[in-house]
PDB file of N, CA and C in Angstrom:
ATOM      1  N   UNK A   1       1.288 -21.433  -5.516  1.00  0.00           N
ATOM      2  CA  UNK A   1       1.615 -20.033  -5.365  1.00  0.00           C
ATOM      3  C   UNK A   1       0.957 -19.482  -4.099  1.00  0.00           C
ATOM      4  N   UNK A   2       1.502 -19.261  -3.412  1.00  0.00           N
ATOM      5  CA  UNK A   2       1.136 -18.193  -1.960  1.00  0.00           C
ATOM      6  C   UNK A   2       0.618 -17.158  -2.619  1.00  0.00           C
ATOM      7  N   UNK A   3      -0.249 -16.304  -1.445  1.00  0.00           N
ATOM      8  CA  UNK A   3      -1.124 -14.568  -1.662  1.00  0.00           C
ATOM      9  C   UNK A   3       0.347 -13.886  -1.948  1.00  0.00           C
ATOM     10  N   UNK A   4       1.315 -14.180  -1.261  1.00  0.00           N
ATOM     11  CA  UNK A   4       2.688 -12.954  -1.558  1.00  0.00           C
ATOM     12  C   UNK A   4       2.744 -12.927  -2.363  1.00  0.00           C
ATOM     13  N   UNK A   5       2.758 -14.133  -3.340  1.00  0.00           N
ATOM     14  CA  UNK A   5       3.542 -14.371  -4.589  1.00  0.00           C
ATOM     15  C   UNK A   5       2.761 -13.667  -5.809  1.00  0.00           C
ATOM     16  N   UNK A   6       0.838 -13.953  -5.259  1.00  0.00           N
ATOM     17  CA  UNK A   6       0.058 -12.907  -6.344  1.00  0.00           C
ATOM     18  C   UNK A   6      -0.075 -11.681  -6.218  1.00  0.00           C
ATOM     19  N   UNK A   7       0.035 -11.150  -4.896  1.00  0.00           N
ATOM     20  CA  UNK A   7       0.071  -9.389  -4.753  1.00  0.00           C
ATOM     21  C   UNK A   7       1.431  -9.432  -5.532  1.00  0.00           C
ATOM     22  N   UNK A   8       2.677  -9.861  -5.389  1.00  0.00           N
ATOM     23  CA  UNK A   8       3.804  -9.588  -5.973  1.00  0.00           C
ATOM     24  C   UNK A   8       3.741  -9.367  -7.350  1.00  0.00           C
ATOM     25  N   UNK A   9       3.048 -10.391  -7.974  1.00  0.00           N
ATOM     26  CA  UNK A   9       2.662 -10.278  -9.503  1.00  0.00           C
ATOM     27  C   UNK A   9       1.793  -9.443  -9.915  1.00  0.00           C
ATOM     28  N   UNK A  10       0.695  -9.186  -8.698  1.00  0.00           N
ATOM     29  CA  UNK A  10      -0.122  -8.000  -9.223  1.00  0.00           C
ATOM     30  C   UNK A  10       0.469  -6.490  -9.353  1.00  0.00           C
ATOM     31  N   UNK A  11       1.329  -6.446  -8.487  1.00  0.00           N
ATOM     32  CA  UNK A  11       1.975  -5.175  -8.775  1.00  0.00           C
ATOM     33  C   UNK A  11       2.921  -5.030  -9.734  1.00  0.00           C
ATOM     34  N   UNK A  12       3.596  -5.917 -10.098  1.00  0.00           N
ATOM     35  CA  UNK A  12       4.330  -6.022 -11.325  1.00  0.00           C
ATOM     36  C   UNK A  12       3.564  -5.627 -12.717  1.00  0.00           C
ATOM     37  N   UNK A  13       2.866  -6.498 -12.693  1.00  0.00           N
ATOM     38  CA  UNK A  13       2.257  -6.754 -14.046  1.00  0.00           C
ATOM     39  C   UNK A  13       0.925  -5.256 -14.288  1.00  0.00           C
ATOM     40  N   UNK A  14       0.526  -4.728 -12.912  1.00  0.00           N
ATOM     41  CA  UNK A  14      -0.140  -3.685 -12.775  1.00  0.00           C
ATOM     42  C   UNK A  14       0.755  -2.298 -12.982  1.00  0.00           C
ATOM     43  N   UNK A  15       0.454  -1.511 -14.269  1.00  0.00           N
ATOM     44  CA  UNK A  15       1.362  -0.015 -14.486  1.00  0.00           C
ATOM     45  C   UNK A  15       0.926   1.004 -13.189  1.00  0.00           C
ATOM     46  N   UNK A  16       1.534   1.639 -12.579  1.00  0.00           N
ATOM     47  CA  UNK A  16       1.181   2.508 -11.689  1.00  0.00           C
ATOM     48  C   UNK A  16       0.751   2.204 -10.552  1.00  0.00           C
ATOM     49  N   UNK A  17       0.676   0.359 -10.115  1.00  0.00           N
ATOM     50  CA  UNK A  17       0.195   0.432  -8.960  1.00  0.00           C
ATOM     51  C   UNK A  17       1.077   0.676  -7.887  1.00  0.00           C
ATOM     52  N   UNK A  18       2.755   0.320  -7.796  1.00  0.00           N
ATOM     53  CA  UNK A  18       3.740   0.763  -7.252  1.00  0.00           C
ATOM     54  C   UNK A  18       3.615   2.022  -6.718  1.00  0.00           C
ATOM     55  N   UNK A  19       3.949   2.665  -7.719  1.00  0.00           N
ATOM     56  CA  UNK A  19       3.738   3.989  -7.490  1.00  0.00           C
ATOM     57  C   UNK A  19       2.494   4.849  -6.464  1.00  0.00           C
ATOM     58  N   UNK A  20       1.098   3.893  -6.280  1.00  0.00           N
ATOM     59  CA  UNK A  20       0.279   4.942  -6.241  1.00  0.00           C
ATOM     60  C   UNK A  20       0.200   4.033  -4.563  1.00  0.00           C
ATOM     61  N   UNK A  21       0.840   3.085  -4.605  1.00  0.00           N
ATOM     62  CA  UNK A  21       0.554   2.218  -3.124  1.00  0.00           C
ATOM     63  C   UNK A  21       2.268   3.314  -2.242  1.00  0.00           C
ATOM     64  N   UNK A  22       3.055   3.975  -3.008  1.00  0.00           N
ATOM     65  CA  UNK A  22       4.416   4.349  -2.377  1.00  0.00           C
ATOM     66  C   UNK A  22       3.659   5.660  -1.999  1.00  0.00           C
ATOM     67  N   UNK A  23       3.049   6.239  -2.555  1.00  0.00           N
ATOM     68  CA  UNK A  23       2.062   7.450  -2.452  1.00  0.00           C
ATOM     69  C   UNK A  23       1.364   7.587  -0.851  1.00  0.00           C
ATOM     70  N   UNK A  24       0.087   6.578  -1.381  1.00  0.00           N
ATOM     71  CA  UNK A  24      -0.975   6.434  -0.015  1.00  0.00           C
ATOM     72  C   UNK A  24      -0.147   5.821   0.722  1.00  0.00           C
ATOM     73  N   UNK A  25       1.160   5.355   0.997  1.00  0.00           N
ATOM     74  CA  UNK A  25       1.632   4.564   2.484  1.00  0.00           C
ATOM     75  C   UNK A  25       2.459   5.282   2.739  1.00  0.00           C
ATOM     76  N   UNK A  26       3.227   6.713   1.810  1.00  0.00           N
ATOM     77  CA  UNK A  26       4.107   7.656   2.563  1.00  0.00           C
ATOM     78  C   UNK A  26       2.515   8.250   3.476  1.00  0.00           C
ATOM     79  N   UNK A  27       1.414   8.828   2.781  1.00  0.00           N
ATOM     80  CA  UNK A  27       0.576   9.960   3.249  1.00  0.00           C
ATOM     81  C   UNK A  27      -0.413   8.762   4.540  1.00  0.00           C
ATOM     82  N   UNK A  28      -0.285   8.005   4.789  1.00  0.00           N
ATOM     83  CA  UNK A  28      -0.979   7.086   5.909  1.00  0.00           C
ATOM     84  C   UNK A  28       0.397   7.221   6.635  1.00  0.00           C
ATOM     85  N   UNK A  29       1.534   7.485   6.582  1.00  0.00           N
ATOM     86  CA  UNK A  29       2.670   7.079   7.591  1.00  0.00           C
ATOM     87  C   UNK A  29       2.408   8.726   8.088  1.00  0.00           C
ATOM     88  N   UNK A  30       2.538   9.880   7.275  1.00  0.00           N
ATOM     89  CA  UNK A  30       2.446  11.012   7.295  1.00  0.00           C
ATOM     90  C   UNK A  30       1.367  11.686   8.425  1.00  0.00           C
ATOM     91  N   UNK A  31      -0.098  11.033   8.451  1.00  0.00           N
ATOM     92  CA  UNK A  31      -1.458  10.832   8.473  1.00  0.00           C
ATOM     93  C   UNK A  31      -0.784  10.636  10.277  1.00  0.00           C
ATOM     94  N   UNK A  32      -0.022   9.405  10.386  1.00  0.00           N
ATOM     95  CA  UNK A  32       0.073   8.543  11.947  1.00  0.00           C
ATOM     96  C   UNK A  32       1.007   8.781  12.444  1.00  0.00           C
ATOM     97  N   UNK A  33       1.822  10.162  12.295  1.00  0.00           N
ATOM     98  CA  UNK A  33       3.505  10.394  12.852  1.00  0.00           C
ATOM     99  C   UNK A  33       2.765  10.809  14.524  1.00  0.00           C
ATOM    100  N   UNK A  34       1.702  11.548  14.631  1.00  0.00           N
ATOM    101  CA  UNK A  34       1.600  11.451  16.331  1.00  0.00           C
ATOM    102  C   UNK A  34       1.226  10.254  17.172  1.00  0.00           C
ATOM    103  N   UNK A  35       1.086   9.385  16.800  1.00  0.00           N
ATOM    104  CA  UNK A  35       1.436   8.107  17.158  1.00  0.00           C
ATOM    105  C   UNK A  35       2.735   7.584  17.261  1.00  0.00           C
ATOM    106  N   UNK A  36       3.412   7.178  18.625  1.00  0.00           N
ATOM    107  CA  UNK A  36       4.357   7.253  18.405  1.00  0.00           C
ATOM    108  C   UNK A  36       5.032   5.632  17.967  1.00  0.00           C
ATOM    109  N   UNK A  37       6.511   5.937  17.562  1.00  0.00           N
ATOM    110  CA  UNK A  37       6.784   4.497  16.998  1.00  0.00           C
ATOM    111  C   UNK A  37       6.065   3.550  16.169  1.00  0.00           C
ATOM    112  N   UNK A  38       4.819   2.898  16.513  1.00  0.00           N
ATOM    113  CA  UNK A  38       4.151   1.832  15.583  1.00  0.00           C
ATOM    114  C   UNK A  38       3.741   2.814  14.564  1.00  0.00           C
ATOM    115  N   UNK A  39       2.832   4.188  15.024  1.00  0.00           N
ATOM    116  CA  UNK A  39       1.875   4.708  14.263  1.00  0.00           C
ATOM    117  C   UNK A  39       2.686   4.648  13.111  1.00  0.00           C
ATOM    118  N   UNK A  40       3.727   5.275  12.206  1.00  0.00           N
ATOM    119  CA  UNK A  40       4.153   5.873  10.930  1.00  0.00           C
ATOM    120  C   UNK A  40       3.810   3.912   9.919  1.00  0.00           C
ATOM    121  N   UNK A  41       4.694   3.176  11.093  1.00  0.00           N
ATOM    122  CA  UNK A  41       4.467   2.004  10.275  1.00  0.00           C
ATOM    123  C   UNK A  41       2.802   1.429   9.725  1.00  0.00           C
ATOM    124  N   UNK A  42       2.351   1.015  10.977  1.00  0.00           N
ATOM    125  CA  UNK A  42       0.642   1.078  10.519  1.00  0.00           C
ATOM    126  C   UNK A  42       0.201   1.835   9.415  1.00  0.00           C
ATOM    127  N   UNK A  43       0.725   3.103   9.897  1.00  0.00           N
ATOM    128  CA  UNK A  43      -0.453   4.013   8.328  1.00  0.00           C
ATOM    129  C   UNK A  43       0.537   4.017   7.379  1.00  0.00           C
ATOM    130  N   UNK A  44       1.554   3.728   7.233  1.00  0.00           N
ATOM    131  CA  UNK A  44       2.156   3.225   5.443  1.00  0.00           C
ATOM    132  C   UNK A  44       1.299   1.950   4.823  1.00  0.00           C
ATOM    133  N   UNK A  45       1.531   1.043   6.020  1.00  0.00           N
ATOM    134  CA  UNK A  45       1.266  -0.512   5.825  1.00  0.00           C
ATOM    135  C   UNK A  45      -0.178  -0.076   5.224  1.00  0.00           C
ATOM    136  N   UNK A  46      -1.595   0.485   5.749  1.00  0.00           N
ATOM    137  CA  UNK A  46      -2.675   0.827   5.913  1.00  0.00           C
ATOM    138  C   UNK A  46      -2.788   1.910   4.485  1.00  0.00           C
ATOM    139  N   UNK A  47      -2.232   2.988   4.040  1.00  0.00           N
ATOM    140  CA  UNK A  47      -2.019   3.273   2.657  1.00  0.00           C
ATOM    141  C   UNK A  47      -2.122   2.864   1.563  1.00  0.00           C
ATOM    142  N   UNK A  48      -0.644   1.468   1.557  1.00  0.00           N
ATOM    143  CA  UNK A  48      -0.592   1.330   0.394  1.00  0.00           C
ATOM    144  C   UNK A  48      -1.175   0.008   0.473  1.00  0.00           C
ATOM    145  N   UNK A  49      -2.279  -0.825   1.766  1.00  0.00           N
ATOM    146  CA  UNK A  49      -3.428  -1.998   1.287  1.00  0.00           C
ATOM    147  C   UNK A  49      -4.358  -0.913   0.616  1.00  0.00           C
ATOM    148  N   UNK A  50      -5.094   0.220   1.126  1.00  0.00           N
ATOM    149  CA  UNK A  50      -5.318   1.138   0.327  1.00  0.00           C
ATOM    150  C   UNK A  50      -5.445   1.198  -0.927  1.00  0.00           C
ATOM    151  N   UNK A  51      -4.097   1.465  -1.826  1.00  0.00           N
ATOM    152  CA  UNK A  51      -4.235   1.977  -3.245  1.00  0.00           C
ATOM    153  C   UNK A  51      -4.125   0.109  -4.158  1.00  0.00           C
ATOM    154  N   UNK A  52      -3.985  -0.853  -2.892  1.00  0.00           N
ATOM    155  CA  UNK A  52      -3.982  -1.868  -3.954  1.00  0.00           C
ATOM    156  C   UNK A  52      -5.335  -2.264  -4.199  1.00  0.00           C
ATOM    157  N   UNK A  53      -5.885  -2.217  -2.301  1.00  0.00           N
ATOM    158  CA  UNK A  53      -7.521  -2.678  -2.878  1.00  0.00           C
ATOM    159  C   UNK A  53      -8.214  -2.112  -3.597  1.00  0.00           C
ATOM    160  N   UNK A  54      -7.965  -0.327  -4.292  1.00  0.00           N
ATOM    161  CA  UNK A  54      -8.646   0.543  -4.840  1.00  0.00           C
ATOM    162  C   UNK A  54      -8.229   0.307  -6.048  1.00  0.00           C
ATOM    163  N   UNK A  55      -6.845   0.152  -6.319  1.00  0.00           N
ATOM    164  CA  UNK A  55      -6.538  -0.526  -7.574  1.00  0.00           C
ATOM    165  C   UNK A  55      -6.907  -1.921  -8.063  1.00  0.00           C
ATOM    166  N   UNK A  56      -7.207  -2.825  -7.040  1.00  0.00           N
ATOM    167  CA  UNK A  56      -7.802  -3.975  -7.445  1.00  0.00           C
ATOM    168  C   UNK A  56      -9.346  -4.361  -7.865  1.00  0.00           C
ATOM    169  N   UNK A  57     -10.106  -3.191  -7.194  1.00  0.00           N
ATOM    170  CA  UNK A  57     -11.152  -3.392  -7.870  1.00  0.00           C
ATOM    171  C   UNK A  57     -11.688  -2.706  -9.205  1.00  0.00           C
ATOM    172  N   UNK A  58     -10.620  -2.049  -9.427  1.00  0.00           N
ATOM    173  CA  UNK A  58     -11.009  -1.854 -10.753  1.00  0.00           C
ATOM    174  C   UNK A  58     -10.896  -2.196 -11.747  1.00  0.00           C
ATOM    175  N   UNK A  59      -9.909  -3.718 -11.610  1.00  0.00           N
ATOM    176  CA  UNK A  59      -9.392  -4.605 -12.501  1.00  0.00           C
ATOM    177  C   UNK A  59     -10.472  -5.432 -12.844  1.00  0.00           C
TER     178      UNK A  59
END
C-alpha cells in the first residue's frame, strides 16, 4: 500500500475529516488569492495538510 492509498483510507474511514480538510483548503486558497496564480493552489493544498495533520493527531 502506498502513503496515497493510507491518507485515502484515512479520510474515508475518518467522519468529518473531508469536510474539515474542504474547509481549511477553501480558507488557505482564500488566505493566498494575492498571490497570483500558484498562490490560491498552495494555500488549499497547505489547508487541508492542515486539518488532516490536526485531525491526525488526535487519533
Amino acid at each position: 500500500m502506498s502513503q496515497l492509498d493510507d491518507v485515502s483510507n484515512t479520510i474515508k474511514n475518518t467522519p468529518g475529516l473531508g469536510k474539515s480538510m474542504a474547509k481549511w483548503g477553501a480558507l488557505g486558497a482564500l488566505v493566498a488569492i494575492p498571490v497570483p496564480f500558484v498562490g490560491p493552489i498552495i494555500g488549499a493544498v497547505a489547508g487541508a495538510g492542515y486539518a488532516y495533520m490536526k485531525r491526525n493527531k488526535r487519533v
